[in-house]
C-alpha atoms as a PDB file:
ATOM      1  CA  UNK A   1       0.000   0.000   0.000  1.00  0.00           C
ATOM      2  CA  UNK A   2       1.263   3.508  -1.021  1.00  0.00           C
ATOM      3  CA  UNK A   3       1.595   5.804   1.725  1.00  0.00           C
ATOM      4  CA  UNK A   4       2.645   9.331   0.701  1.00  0.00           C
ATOM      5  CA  UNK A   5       4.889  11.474   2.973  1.00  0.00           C
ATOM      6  CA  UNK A   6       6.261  15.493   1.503  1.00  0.00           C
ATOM      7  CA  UNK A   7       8.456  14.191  -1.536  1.00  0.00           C
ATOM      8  CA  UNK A   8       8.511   9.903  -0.856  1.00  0.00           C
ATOM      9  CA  UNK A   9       6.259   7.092  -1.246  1.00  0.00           C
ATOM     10  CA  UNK A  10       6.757   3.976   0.929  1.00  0.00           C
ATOM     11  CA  UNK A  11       5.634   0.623  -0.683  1.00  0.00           C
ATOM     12  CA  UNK A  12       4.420  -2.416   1.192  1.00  0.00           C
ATOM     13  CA  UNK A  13       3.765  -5.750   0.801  1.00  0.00           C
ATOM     14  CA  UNK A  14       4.684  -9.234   1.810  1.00  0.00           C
ATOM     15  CA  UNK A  15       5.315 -12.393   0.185  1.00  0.00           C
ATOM     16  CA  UNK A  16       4.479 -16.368   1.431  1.00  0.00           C
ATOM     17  CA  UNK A  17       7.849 -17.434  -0.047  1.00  0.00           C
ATOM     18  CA  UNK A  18      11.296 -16.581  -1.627  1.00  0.00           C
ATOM     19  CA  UNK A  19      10.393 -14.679  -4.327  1.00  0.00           C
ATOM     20  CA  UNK A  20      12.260 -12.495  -7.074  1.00  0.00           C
ATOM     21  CA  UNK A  21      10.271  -9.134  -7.040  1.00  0.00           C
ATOM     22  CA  UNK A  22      10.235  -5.847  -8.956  1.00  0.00           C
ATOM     23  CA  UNK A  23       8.906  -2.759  -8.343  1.00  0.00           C
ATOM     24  CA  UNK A  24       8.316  -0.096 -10.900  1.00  0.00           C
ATOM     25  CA  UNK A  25       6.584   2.956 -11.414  1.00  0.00           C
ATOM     26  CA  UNK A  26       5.148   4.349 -14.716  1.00  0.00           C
ATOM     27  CA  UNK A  27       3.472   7.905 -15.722  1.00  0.00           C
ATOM     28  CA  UNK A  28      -0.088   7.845 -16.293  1.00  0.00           C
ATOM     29  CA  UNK A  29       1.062   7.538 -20.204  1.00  0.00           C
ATOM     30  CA  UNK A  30       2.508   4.378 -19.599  1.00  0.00           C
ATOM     31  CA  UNK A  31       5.563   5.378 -19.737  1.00  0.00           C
ATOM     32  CA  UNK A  32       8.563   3.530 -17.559  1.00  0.00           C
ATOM     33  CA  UNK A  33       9.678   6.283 -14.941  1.00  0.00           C
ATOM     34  CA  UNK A  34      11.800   4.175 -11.873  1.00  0.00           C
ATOM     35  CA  UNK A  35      12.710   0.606 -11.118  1.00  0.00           C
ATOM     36  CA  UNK A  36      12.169   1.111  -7.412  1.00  0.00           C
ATOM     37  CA  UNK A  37      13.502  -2.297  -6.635  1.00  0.00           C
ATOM     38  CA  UNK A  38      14.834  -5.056  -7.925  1.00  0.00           C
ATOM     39  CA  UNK A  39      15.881  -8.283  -6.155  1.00  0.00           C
ATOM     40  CA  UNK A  40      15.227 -11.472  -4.332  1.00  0.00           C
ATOM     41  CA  UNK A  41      12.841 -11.268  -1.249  1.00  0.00           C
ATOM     42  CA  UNK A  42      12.475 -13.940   1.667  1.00  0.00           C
ATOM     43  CA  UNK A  43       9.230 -15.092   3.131  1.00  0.00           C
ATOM     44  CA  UNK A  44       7.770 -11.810   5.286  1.00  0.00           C
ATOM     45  CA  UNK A  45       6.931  -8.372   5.119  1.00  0.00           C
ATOM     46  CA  UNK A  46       8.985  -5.678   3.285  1.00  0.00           C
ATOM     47  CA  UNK A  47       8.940  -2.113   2.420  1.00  0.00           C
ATOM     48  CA  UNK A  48      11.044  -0.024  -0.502  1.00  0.00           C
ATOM     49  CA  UNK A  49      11.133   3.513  -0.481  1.00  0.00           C
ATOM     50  CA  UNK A  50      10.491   5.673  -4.073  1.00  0.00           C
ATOM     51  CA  UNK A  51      12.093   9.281  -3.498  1.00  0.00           C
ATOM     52  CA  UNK A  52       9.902  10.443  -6.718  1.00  0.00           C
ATOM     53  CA  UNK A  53      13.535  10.263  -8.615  1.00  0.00           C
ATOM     54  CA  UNK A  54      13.210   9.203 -12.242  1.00  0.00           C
ATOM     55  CA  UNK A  55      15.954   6.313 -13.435  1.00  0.00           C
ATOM     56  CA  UNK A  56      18.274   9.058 -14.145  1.00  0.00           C
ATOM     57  CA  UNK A  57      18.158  10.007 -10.453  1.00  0.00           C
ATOM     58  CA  UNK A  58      16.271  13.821 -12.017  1.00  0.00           C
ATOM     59  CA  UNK A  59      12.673  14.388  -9.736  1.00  0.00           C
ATOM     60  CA  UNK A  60       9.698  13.858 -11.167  1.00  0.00           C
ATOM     61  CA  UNK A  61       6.685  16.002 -11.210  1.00  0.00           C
ATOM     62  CA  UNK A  62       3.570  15.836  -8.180  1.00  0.00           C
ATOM     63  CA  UNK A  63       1.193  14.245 -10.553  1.00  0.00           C
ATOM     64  CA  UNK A  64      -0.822  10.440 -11.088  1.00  0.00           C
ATOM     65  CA  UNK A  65       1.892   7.759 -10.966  1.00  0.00           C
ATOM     66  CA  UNK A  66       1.374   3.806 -11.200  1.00  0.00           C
ATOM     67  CA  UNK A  67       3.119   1.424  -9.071  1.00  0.00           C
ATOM     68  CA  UNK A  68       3.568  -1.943 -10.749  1.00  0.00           C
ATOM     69  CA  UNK A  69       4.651  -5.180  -8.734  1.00  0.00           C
ATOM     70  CA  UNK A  70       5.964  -8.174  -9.673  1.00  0.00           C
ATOM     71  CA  UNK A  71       7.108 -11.066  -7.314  1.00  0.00           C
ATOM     72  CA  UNK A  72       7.604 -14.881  -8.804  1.00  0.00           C
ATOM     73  CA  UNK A  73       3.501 -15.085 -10.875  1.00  0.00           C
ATOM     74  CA  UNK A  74       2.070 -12.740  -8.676  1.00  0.00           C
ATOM     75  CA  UNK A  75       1.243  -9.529 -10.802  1.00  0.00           C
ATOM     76  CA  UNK A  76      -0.472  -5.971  -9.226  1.00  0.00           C
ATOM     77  CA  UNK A  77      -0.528  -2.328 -10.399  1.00  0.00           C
ATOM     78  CA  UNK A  78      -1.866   0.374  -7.718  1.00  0.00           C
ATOM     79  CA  UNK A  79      -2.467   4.204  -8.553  1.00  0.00           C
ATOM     80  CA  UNK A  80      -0.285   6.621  -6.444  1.00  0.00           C
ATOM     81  CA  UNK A  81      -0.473  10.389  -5.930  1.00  0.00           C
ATOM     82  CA  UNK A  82       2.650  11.697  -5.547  1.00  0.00           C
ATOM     83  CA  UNK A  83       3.431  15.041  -3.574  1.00  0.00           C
ATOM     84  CA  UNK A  84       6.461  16.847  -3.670  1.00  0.00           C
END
């Protein structure tokens, strides 16, 4: 769940076993902004932090962002409103 705090979003979720995951954000065009996180997650809860820094490290815009997830065949996308 996206919880936005004055120029970051924290994103949190858990998984039921090892699990590769990947965490992305696009613009509301579809368009690939940030790979938040990418890498292999044991059984639990975890958190990753998005600064609202593009891939080039640059800030993005406040504005309509989408956070996709991806961990082993598990699949989710979640709107996010991002204040700077």
């Amino acid at each position: 769940h996206p919880m936005p705090d004055n120029g970051k979003t924290t994103l949190a979720g858990a998984v039921a076993r090892r699990r590769d995951v990947i965490v992305r954000i696009y613009d509301t065009a579809g368009k690939p902004v940030a790979v938040v996180e990418r890498a292999t997650r044991e059984p639990g809860s975890h958190a990753v932090t998005w600064r609202g820094k593009d891939d080039a490290g640059r800030d993005v815009a406040s504005g309509v962002y989408f956070c996709s997830i991806a961990a082993g065949d598990f699949r989710d996308s979640r709107k996010i409103v991002y204040l700077r």
